[in-house]
Protein backbone atom coordinates (compact mmCIF):
# COMPACT_ATOMS: atom_id res chain seq x y z
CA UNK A 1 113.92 -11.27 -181.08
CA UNK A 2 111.13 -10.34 -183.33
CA UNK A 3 111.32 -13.64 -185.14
CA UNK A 4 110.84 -15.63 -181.91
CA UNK A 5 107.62 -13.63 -181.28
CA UNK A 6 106.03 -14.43 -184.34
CA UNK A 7 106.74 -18.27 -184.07
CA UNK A 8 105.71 -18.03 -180.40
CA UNK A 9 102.43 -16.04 -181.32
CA UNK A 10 101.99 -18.55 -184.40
CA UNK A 11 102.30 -21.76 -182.22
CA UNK A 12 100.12 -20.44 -179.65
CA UNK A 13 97.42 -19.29 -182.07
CA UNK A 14 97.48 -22.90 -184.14
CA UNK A 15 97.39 -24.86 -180.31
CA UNK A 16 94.23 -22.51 -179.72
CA UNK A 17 92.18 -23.27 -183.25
CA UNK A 18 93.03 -26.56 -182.60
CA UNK A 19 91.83 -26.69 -179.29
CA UNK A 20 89.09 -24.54 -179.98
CA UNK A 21 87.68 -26.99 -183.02
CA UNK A 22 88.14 -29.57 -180.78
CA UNK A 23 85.44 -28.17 -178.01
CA UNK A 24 83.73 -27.00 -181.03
CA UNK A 25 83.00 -30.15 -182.13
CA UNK A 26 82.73 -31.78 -178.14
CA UNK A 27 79.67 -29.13 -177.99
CA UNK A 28 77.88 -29.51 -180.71
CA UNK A 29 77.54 -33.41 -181.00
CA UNK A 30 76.84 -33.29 -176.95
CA UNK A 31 74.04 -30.90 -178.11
CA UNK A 32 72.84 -33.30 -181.14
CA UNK A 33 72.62 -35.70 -178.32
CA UNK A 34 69.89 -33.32 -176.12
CA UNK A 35 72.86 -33.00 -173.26
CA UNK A 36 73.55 -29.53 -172.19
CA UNK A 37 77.07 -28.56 -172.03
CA UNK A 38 77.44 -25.51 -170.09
CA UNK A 39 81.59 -24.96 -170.65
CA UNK A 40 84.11 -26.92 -172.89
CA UNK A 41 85.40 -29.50 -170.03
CA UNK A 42 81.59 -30.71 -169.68
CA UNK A 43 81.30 -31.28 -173.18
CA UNK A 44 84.50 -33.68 -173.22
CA UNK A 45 82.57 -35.54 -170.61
CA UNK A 46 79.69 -35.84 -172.53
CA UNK A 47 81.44 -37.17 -175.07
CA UNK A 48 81.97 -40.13 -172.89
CA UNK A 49 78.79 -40.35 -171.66
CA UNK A 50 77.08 -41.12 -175.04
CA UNK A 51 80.24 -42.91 -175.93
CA UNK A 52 81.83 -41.07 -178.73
CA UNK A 53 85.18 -40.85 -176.73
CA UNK A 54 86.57 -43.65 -174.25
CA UNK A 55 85.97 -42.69 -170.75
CA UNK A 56 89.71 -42.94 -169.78
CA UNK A 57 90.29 -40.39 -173.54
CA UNK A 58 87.85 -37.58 -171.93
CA UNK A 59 89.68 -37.65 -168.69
CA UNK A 60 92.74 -37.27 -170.73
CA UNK A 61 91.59 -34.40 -173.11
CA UNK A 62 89.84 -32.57 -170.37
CA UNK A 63 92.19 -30.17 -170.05
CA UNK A 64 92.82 -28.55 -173.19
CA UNK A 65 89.55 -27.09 -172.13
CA UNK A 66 91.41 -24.74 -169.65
CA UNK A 67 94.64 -24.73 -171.97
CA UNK A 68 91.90 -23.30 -174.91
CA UNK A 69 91.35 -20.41 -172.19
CA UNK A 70 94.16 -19.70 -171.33
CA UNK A 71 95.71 -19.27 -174.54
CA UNK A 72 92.00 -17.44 -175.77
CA UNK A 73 91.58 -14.86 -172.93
CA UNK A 74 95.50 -14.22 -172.25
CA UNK A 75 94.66 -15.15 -168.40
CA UNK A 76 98.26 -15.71 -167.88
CA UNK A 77 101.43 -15.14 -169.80
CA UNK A 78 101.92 -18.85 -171.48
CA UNK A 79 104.78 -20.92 -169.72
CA UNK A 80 107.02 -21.61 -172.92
CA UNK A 81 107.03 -25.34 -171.11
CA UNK A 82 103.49 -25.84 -171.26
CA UNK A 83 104.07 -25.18 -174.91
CA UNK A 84 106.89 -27.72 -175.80
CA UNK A 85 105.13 -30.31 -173.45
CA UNK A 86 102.03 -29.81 -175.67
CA UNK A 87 103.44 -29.87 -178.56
CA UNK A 88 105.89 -32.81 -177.97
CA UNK A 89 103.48 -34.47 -175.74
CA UNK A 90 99.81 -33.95 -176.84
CA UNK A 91 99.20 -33.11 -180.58
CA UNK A 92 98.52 -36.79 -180.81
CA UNK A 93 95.58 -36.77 -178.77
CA UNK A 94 94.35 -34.18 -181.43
CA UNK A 95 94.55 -37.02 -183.88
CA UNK A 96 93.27 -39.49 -181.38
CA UNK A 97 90.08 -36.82 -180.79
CA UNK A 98 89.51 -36.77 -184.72
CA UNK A 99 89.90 -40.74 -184.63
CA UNK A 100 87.29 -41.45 -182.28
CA UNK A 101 84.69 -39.17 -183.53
CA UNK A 102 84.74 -40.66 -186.92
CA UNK A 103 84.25 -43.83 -185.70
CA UNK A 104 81.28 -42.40 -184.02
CA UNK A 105 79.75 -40.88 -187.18
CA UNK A 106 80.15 -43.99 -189.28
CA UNK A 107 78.17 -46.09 -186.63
């Protein structure tokens, strides 16, 4: 029993520094381009707005915004579905995210 709560609270903590370096990064180059950002979901869309993500990608990544809450704040006990969906279903738009912001930087 133990040893399934320590992978659970390890996958839950990696899925929330992910998702939190994610909006991290959302915020900060929304702010480099003079847009405010007042939560994590608005930054995503800012992202599209000055083109650094494809409109249809911020829709799309939207809401790990909420997920990144959720997992930060303990608001609810974490359905262990919404975890294997993420992680089966989702970690690529991680790499997607990191993709299209480095083709924004080397503009």
């Amino acid at each position: 029993m133990r040893a399934n709560s320590d992978l659970r609270w390890t996958v839950e903590r990696g899925l929330q520094l992910c998702a939190q370096n994610a909006l991290d990064i959302a915020t900060h180059l929304a702010a480099a381009s003079g847009l405010d950002s007042p939560d994590y979901a608005t930054a995503v869309d800012r992202l599209a707005e000055i083109a650094v993500l494809s409109p249809e990608f911020a829709s799309r990544l939207r809401p790990i915004a909420g997920f990144r809450n959720v997992l930060a704040h303990g608001y609810l006990q974490v359905d262990l579905g919404v975890l294997e969906r993420v992680l089966r279903e989702k970690l690529t738009d991680l790499d997607d995210f990191a993709a299209q912001v480095e083709a924004y930087l080397v503009r």
